[in-house]
Protein backbone atom coordinates (compact mmCIF):
# COMPACT_ATOMS: atom_id res chain seq x y z
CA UNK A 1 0.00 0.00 0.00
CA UNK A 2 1.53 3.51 -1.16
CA UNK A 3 1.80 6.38 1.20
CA UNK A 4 1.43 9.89 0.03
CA UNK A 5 1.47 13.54 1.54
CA UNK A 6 -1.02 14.14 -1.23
CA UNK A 7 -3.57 12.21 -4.03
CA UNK A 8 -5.14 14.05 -6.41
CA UNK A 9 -8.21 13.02 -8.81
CA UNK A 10 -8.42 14.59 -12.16
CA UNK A 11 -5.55 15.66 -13.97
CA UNK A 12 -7.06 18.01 -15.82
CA UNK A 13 -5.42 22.21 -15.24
CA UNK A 14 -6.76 22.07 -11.37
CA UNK A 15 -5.28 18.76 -10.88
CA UNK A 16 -2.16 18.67 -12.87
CA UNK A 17 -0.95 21.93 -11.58
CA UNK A 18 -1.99 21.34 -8.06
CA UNK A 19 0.07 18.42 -8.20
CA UNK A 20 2.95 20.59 -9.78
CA UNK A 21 3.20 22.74 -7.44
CA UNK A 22 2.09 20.21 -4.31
CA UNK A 23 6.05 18.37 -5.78
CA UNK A 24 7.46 21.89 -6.01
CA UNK A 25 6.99 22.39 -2.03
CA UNK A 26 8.30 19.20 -1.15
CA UNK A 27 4.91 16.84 -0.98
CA UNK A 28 5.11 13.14 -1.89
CA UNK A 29 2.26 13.65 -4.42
CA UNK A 30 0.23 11.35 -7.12
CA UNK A 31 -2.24 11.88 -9.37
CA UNK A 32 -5.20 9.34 -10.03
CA UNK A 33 -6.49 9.16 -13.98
CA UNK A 34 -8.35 6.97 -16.09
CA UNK A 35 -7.38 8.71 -19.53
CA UNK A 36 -4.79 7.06 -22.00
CA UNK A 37 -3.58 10.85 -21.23
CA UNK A 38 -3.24 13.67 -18.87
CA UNK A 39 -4.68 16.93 -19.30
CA UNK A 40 -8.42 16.32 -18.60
CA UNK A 41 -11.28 17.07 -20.31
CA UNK A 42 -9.43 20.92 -21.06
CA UNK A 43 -6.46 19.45 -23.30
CA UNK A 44 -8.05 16.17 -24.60
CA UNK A 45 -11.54 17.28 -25.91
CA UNK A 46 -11.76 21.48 -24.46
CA UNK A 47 -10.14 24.19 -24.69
CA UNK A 48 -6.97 23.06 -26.68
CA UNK A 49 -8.36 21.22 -29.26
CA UNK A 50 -11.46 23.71 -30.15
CA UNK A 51 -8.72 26.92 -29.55
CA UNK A 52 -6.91 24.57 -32.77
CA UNK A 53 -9.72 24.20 -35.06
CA UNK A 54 -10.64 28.14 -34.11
CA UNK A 55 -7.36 29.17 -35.38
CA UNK A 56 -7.02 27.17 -38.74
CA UNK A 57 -10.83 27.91 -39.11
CA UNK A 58 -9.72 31.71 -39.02
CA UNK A 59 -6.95 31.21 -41.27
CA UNK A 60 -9.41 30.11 -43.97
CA UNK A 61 -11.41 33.16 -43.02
CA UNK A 62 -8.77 35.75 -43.43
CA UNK A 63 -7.74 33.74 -47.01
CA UNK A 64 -11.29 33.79 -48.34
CA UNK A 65 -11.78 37.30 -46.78
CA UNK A 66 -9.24 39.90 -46.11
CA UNK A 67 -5.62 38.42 -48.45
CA UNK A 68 -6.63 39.62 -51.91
CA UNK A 69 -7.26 43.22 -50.40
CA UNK A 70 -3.61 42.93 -49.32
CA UNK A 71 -2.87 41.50 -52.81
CA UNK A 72 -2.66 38.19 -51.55
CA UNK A 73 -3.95 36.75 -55.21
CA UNK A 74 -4.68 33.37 -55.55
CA UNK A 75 -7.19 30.26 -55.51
CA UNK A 76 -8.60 30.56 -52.21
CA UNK A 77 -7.43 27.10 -50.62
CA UNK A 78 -9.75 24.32 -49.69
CA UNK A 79 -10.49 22.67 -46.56
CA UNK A 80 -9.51 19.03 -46.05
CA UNK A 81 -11.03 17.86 -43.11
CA UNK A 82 -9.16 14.97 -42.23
CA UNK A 83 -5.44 17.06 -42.10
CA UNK A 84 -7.56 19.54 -40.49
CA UNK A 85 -8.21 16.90 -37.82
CA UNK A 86 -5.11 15.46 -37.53
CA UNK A 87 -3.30 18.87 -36.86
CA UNK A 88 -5.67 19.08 -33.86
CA UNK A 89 -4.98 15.58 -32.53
CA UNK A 90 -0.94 16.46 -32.93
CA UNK A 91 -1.88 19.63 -30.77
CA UNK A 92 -3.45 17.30 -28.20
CA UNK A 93 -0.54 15.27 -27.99
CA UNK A 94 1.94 17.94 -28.02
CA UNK A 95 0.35 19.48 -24.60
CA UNK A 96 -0.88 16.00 -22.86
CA UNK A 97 3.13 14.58 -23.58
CA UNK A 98 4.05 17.57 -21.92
CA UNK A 99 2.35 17.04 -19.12
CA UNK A 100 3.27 13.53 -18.61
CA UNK A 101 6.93 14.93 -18.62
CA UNK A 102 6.50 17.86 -16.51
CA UNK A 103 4.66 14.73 -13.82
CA UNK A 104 8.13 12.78 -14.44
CA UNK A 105 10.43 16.34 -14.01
CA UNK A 106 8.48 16.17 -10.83
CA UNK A 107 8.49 13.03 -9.54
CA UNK A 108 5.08 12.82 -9.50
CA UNK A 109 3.23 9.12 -9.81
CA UNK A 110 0.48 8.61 -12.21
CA UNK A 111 -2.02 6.16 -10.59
CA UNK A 112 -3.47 5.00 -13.91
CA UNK A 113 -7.56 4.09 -13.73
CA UNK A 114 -10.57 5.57 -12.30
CA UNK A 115 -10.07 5.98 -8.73
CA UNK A 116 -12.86 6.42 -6.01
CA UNK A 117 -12.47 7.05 -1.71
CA UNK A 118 -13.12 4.29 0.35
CA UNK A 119 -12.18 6.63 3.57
CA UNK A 120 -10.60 10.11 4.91
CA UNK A 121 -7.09 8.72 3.40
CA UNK A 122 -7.77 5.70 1.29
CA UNK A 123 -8.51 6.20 -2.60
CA UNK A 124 -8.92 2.38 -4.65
CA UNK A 125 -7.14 2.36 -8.44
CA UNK A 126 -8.20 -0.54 -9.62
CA UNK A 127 -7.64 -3.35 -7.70
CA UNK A 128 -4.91 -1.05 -5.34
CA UNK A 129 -5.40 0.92 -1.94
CA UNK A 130 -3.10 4.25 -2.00
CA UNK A 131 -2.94 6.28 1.24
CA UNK A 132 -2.57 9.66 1.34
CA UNK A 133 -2.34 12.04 4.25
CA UNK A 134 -5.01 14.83 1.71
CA UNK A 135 -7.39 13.23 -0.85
CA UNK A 136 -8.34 16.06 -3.24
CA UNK A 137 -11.00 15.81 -5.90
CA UNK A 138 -10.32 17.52 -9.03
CA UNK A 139 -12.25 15.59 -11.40
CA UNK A 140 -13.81 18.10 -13.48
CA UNK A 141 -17.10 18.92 -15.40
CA UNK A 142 -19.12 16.61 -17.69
CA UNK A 143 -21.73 18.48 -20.58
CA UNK A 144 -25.14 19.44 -18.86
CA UNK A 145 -28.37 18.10 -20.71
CA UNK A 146 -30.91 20.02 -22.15
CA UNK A 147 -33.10 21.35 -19.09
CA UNK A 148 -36.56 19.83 -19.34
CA UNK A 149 -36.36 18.43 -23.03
CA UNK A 150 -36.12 15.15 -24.59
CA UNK A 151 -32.72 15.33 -26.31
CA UNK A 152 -30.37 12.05 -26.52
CA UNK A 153 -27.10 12.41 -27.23
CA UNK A 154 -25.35 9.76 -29.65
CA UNK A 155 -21.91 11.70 -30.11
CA UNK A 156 -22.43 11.62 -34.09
CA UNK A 157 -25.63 13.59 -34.98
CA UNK A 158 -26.66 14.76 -31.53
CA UNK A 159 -23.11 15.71 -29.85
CA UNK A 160 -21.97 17.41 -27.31
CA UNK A 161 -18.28 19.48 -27.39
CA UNK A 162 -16.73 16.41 -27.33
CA UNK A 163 -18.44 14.93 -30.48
CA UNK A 164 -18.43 17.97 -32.21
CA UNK A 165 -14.51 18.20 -32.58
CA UNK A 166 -14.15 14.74 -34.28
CA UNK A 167 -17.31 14.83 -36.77
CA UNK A 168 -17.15 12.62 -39.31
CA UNK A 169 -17.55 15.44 -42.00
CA UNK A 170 -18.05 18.97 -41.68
CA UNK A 171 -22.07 19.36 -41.52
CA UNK A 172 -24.17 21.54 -44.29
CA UNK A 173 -26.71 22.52 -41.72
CA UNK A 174 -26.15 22.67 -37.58
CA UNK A 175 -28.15 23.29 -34.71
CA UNK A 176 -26.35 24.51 -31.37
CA UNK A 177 -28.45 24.34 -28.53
CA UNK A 178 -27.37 27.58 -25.92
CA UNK A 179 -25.81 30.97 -26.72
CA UNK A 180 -22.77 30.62 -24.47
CA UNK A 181 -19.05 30.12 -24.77
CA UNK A 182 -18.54 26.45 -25.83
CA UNK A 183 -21.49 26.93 -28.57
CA UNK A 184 -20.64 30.05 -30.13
CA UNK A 185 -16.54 28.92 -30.58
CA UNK A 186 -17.98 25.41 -32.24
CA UNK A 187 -20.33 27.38 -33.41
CA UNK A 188 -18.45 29.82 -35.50
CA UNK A 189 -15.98 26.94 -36.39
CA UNK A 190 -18.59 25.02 -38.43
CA UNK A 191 -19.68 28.65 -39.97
CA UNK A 192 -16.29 29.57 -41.46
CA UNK A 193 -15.78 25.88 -42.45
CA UNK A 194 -18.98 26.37 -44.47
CA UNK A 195 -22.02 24.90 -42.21
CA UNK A 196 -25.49 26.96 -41.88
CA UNK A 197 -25.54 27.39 -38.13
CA UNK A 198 -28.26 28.45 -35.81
CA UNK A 199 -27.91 29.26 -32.11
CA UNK A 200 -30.93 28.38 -30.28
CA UNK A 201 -30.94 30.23 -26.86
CA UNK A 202 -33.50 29.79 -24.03
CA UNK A 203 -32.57 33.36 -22.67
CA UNK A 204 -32.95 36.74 -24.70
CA UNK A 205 -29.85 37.43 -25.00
CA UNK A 206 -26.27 35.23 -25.94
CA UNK A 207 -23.63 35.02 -23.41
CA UNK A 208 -25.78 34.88 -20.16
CA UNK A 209 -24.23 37.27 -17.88
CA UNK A 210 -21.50 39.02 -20.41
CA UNK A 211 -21.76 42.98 -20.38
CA UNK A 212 -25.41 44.06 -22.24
CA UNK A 213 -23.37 46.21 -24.47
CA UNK A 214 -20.57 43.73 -25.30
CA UNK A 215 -23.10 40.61 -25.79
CA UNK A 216 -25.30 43.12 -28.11
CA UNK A 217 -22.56 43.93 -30.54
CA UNK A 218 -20.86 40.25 -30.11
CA UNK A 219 -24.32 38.84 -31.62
CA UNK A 220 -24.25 41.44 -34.51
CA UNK A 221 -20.38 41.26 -35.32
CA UNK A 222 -21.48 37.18 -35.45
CA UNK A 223 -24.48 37.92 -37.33
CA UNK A 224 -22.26 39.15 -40.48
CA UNK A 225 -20.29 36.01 -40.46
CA UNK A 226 -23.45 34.27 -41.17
CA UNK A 227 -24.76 32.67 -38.00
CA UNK A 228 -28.19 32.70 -37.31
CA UNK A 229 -29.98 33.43 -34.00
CA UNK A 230 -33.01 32.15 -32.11
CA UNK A 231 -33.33 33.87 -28.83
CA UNK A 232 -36.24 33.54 -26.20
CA UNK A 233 -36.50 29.86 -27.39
CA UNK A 234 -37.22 26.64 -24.94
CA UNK A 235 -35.85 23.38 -26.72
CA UNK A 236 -38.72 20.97 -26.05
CA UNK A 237 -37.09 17.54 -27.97
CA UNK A 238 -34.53 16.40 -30.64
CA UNK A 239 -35.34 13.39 -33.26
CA UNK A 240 -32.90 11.59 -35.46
CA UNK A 241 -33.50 9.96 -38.50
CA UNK A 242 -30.50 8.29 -39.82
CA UNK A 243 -28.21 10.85 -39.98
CA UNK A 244 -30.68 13.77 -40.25
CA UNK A 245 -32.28 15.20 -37.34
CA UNK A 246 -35.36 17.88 -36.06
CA UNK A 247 -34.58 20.64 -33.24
CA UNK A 248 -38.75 21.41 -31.59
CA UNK A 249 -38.57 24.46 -29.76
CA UNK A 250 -41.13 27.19 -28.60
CA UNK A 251 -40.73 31.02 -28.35
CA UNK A 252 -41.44 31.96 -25.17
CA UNK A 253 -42.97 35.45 -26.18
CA UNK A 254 -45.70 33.50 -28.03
CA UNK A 255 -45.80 30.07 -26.97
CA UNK A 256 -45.86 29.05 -30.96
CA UNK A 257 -43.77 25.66 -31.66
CA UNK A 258 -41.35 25.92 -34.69
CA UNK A 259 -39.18 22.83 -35.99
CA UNK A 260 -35.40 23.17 -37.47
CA UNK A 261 -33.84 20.17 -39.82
CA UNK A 262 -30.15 19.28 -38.55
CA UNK A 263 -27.28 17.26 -39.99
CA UNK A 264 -25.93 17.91 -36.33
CA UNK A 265 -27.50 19.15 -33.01
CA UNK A 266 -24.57 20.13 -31.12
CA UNK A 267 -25.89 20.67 -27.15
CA UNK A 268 -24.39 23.56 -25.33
CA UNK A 269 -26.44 23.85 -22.60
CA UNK A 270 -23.54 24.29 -19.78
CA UNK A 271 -21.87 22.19 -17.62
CA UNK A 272 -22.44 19.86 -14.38
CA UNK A 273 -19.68 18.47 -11.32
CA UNK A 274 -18.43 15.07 -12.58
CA UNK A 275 -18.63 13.38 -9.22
CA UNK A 276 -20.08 9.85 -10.18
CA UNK A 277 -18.10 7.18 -9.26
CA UNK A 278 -16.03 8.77 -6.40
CA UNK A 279 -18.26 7.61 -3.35
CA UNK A 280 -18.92 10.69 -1.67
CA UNK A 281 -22.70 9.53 -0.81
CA UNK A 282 -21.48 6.85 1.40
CA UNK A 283 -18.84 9.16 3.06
CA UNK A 284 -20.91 11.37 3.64
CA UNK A 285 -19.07 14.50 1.59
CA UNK A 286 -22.02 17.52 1.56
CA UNK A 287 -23.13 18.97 -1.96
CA UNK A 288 -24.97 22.08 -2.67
CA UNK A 289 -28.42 21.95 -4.54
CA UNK A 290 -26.57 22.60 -7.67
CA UNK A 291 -25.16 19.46 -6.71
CA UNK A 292 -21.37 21.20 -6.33
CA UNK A 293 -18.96 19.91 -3.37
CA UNK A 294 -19.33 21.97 -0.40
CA UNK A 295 -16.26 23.30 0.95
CA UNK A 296 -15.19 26.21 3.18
CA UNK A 297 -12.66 28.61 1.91
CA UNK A 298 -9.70 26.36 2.51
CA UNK A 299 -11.17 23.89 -0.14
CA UNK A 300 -12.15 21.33 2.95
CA UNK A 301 -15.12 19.20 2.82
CA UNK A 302 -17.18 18.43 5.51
CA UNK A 303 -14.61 14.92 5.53
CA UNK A 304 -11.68 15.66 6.90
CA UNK A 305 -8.60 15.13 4.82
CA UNK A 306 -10.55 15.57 1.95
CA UNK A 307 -10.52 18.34 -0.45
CA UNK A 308 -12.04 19.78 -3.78
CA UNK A 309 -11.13 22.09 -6.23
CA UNK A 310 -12.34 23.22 -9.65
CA UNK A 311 -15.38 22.56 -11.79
CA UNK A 312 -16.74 20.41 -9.10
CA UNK A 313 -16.98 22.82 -6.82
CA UNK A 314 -18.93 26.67 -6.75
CA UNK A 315 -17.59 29.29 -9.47
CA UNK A 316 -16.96 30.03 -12.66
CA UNK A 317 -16.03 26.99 -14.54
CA UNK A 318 -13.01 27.85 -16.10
CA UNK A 319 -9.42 26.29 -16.14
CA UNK A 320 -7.54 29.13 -14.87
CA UNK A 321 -9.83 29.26 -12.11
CA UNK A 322 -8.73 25.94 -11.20
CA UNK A 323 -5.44 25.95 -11.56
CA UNK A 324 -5.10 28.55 -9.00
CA UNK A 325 -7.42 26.59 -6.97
CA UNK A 326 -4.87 24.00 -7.15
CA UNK A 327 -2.06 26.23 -6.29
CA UNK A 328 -4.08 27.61 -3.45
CA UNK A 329 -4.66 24.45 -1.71
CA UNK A 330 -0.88 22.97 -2.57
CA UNK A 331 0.25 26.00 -0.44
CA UNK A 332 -2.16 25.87 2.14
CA UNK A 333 -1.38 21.88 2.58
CA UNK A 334 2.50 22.98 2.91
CA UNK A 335 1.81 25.50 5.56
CA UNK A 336 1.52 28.40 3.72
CA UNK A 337 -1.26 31.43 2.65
CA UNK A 338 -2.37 29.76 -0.75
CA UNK A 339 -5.31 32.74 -1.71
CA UNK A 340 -7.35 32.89 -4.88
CA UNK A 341 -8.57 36.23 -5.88
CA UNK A 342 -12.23 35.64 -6.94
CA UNK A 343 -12.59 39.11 -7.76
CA UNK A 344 -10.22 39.47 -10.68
CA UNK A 345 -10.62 35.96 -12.99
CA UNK A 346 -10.88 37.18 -16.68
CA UNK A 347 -13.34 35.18 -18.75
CA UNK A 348 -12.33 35.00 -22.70
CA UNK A 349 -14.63 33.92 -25.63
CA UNK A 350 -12.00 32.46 -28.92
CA UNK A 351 -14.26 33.75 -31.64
CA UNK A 352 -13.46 36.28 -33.81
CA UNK A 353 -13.63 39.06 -32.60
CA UNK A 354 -12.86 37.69 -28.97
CA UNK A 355 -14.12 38.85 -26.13
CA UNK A 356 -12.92 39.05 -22.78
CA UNK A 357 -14.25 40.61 -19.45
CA UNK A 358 -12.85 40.89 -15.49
CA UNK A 359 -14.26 42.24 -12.87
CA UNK A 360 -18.36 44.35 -12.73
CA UNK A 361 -20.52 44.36 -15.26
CA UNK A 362 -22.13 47.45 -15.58
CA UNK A 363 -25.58 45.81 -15.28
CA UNK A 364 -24.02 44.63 -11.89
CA UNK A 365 -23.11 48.29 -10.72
CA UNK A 366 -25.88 49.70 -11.44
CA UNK A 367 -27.86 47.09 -9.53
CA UNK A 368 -25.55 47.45 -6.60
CA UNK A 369 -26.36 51.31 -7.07
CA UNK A 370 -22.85 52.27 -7.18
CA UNK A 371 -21.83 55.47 -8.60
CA UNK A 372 -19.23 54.71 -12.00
CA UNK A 373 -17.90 55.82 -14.42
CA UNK A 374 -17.36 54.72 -18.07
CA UNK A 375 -14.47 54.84 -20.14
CA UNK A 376 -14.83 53.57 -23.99
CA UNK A 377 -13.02 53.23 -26.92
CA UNK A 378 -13.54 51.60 -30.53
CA UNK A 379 -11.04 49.43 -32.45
CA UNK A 380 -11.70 51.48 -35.38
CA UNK A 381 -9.66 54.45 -33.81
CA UNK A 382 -6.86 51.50 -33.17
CA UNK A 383 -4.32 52.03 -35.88
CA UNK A 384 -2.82 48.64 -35.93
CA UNK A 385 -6.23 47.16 -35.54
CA UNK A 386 -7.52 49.00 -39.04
CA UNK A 387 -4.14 48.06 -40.95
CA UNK A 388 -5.10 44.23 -39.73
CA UNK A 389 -8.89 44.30 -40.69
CA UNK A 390 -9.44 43.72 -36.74
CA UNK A 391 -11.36 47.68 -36.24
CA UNK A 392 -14.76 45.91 -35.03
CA UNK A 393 -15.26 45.90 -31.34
CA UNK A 394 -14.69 48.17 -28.27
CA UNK A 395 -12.95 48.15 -25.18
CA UNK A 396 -15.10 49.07 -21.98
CA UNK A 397 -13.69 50.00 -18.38
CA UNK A 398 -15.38 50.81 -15.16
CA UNK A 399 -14.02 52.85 -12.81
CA UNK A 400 -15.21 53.96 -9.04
CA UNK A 401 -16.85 57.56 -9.49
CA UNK A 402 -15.09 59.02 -6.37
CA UNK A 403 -12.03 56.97 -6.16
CA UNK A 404 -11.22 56.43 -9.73
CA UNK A 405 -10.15 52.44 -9.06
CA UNK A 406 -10.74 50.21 -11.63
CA UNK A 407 -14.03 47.94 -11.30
CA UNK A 408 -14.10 46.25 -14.44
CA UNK A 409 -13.55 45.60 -17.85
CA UNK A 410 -15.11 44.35 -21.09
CA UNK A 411 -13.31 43.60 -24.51
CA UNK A 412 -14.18 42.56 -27.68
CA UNK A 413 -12.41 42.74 -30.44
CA UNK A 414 -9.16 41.65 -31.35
CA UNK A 415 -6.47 39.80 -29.27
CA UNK A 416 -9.41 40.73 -26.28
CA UNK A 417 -8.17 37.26 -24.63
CA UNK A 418 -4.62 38.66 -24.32
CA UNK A 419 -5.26 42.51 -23.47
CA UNK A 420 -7.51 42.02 -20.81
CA UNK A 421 -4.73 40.97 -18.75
CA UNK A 422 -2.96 44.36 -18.08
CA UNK A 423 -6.39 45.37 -16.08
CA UNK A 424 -6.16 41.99 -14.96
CA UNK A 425 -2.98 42.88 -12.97
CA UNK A 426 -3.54 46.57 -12.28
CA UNK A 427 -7.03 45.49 -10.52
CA UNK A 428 -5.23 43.06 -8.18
CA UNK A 429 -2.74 46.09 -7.23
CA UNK A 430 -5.64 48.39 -6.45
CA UNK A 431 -5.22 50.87 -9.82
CA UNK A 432 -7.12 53.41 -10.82
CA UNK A 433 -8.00 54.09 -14.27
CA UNK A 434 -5.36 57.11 -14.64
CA UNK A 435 -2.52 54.96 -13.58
CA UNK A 436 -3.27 52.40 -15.94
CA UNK A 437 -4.13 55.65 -18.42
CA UNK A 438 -0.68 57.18 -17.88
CA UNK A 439 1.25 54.09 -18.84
CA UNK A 440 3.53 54.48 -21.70
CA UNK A 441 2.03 51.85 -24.29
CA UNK A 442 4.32 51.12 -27.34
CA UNK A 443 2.73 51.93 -31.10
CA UNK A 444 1.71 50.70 -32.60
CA UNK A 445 -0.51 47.48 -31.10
CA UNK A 446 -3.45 46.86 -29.42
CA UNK A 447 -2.75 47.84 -26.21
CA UNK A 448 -3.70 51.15 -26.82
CA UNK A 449 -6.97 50.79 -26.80
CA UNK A 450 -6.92 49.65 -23.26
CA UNK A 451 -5.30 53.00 -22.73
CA UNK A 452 -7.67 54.95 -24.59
CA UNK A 453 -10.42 53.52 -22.83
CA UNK A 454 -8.41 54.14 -19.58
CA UNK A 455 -8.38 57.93 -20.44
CA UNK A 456 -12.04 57.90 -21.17
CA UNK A 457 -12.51 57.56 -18.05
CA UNK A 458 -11.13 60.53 -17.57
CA UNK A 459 -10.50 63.98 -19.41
CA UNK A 460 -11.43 61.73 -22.65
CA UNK A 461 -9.23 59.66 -24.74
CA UNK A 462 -7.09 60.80 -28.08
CA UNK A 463 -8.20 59.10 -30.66
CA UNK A 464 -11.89 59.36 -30.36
């Protein structure tokens, strides 16, 4: 029977680099998982793999789109699905190998299988009992089904993310079920690859809880690249027929039922805890009636010794969030102050434009009924971002009335993923908008917009 300072399930960003940096301070650490590879759900069939077909997607955009205007002249070049493919498989191996040697860099053991708790201590691999002095759960998120509809998912003509990267052949006509992140990246993959897609959304608006402003002009901006929209729509079932299908849904403003025709019906209704399996009934571990692990705000559960971290537990489910999760409680278990700041976690959409956000909406201020300020500025007054066809979109920062500090900010447009990060750090020093506003930013790039918008806030920016 092995003995370790620490055992961690899911090696997926919260796992992996909790166990990282659980090695780095000297714990005797393993990681339980029943993949052929590390990485979790996030680099096997998430984020890496759809951020690959989102870039060569966009490459085909900007050939078919924007290279003859640069006198780029040429047949436009055509898509071949299965190289397409197989470039995002040798992604996924590139990042999951380098996980599996950044475990062996750090001496830590890969307990390969599913692993569940048998007690405060004890998790079974297999036929095998490992001890462990901390037991925590980082196993992740599985794709939520549609809420109150008859919808069965086969992975080929009803999928969910997971099906929807490895289609057998790019559809001529898709259905995406929800307006949010995961639907409108597939989503806009399938439309520059040449599909007819329509977003079906239950709420009246995409990109539940996104800045008004920013989700309005995101819908438009994806509008013009050919996506259609169905907001204020309840999914009521989903029928296949071979490999044809029938999306029933009814507006809610009218209570009138309308039928779509498929070749795929991806679902992108959110995400739910993956906790099955683990035995945390018969130990007794507390969930929440979203069915999340309870824990306090060291990442304890009401079993001692036992911890959680991630998707499985309340929050934003995102993999940066987890990861420092992960090196929160790895620093806490060691003795130290591990802290997450819940306040500043940036949230990034991998369309085109993207769109990123931190902090207050301003639907949330004004709810709060806290005096603001607003500080805007357009891409189009961006030099770099008119020479690159990127001028659609606008950055967005909120700022304290009295005290100037920065509340919040909302991107889109482009490289929003990347730029939000400046606010990103001055909001976790405490800046106000004119310190970030009287930061020398080189020229010409992006950046400047975030400064623009910084000096909005102020006496007004330059370029507007």
């Amino acid at each position: 029977m092995a003995q370790y300072d620490v055992i961690i399930i899911g090696s997926g960003p919260g796992g992996y680099v909790c166990a990282i940096r659980c090695a780095q301070l000297g714990l005797k650490t393993a990681v339980v998982e029943g993949r052929e590879t590390l990485g979790g759900t996030c680099l096997n069939v998430g984020c890496i793999p759809s951020k690959a077909l989102l870039h060569a997607s966009h490459q085909l955009h900007e050939a078919e789109h924007n290279f003859a205007k640069m006198g780029l002249k040429g047949k436009s070049p055509s898509v071949d699905w299965t190289q397409m493919l197989s470039y995002k498989q040798d992604v996924i191996d590139q990042n999951t190998k380098g996980i599996e040697f950044l475990f062996k860099k750090n001496k830590i053991d890969w307990l390969k299988g599913w692993g569940s708790i048998l007690a405060a201590g004890q998790v079974k691999v297999g036929d095998d009992v490992h001890e462990a002095k901390h037991i925590i759960i980082a196993s992740g998120s599985d794709s939520a089904a549609v809420p109150g509809a008859d919808v069965t998912v086969d992975e080929k003509v009803v999928v969910t993310s997971t099906g929807a990267l490895e289609l057998s052949s790019i559809p001529k006509e898709m259905v995406v079920i929800g307006g949010g992140v995961i639907g409108l990246e597939l989503g806009s993959v399938y439309a520059r690859l040449g599909s007819a897609v329509t977003v079906v959304e239950y709420l009246d608006a995409i990109t539940p809880g996104q800045d008004a402003e920013v989700a309005k002009q995101f819908q438009r901006l994806l509008q013009k690249q050919g996506l259609k929209f169905i907001t204020g729509a309840a999914v009521s079932k989903v029928t296949t027929k071979g490999s044809k299908a029938d999306v029933t849904y009814t507006l809610r403003k009218d209570e009138s039922e309308h039928t779509l025709k498929a070749d795929c019906v991806l679902v992108a209704t959110g995400r739910k805890p993956h906790t099955e399996g683990l035995g945390l009934d018969a130990l007794g571990v507390k969930l929440t009636g979203r069915g999340q692990i309870a824990v306090d705000d060291h990442y304890k559960t009401s079993v001692e010794g036992i911890y959680a971290i991630g998707d499985v537990i309340e929050g934003p489910m995102l993999a940066h969030k987890a990861e420092d999760e992960g090196m929160a409680i790895a620093e806490i278990l060691a003795g130290q102050a591990g802290h997450v700041n819940y306040e500043v976690i940036p949230g990034v959409i991998y369309t085109h434009p993207e769109v990123a956000s931190v902090g207050l909406t301003e639907e949330q201020l004004k709810s709060e009924g806290r005096a603001y300020k607003v500080g805007k500025f357009a891409f189009m007054g961006n030099g770099r971002a008119k020479a690159n066809f990127a001028g659609d979109g606008f950055v967005k920062m909120l700022a304290d009335k009295e005290t100037d500090r920065i509340l919040g900010c909302h991107v889109i447009g482009p490289m929003a993923g990347d730029l939000i990060h400046e606010v990103c750090v001055a909001m976790e020093f405490g800046a106000a908008a004119e310190d970030l506003a009287r930061t020398c930013h080189a020229h010409p790039t992006y950046s400047e917009a975030m400064r623009e918008a910084a000096l909005a806030c102020g006496d007004g920016a330059i370029h507007a």
